[in-house]
Protein backbone atom coordinates (compact mmCIF):
# COMPACT_ATOMS: atom_id res chain seq x y z
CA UNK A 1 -16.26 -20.13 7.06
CA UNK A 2 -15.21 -16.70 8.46
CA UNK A 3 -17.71 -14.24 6.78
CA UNK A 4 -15.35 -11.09 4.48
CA UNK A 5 -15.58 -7.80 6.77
CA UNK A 6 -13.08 -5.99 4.61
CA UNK A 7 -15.29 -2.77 3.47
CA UNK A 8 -15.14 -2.45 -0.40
CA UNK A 9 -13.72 0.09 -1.53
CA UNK A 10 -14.31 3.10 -4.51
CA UNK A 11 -11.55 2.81 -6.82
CA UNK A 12 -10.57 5.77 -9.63
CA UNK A 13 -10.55 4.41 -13.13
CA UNK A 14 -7.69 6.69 -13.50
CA UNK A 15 -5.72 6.41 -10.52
CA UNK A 16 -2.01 5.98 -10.95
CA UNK A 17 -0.53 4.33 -8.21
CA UNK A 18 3.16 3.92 -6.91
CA UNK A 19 5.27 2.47 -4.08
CA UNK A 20 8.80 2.98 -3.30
CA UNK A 21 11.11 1.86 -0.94
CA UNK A 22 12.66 5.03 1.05
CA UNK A 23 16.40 3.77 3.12
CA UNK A 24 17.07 5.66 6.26
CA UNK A 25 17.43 4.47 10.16
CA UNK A 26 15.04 1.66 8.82
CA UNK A 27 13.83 1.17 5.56
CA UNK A 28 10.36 2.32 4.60
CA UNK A 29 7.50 1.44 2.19
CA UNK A 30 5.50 4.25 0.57
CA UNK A 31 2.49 3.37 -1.29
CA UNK A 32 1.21 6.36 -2.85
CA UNK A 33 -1.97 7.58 -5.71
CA UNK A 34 -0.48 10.48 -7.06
CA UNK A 35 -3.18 11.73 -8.78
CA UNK A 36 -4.54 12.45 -5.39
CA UNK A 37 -3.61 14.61 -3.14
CA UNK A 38 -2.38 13.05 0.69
CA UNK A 39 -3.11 9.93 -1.05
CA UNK A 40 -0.27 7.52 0.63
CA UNK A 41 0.30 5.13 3.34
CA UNK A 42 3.91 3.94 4.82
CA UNK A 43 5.34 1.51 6.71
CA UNK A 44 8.03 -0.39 7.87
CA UNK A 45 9.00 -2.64 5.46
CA UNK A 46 9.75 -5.25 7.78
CA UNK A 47 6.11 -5.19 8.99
CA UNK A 48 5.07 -5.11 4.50
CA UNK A 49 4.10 -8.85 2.94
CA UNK A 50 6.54 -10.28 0.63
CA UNK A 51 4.84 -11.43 -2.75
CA UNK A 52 5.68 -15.07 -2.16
CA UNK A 53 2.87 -14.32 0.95
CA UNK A 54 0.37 -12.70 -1.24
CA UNK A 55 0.02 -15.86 -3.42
């Protein structure tokens, strides 16, 4: 059994988060808490997990 290394992390109560996809050269994933300021990550969304994967 591989032992869990992913750090938990502090989660708001009241954090609203969003994600979009943004179309351009290549599409983009935007993952975003907008009650916080610089709260977001992107990425390819090639490179994202489809839900199918996440089951």
């Amino acid at each position: 059994m591989e032992p869990n290394t992913v750090a938990k992390a502090e989660v708001q109560a009241d954090a609203e988060v969003m994600a979009s996809v943004e179309d351009g050269e290549t599409k983009t994933l935007i993952i975003a808490d907008v009650t916080t300021d610089d709260a977001y990550l992107t990425l390819a969304l090639e490179d994202a997990a489809s839900l199918p994967a996440w089951r």
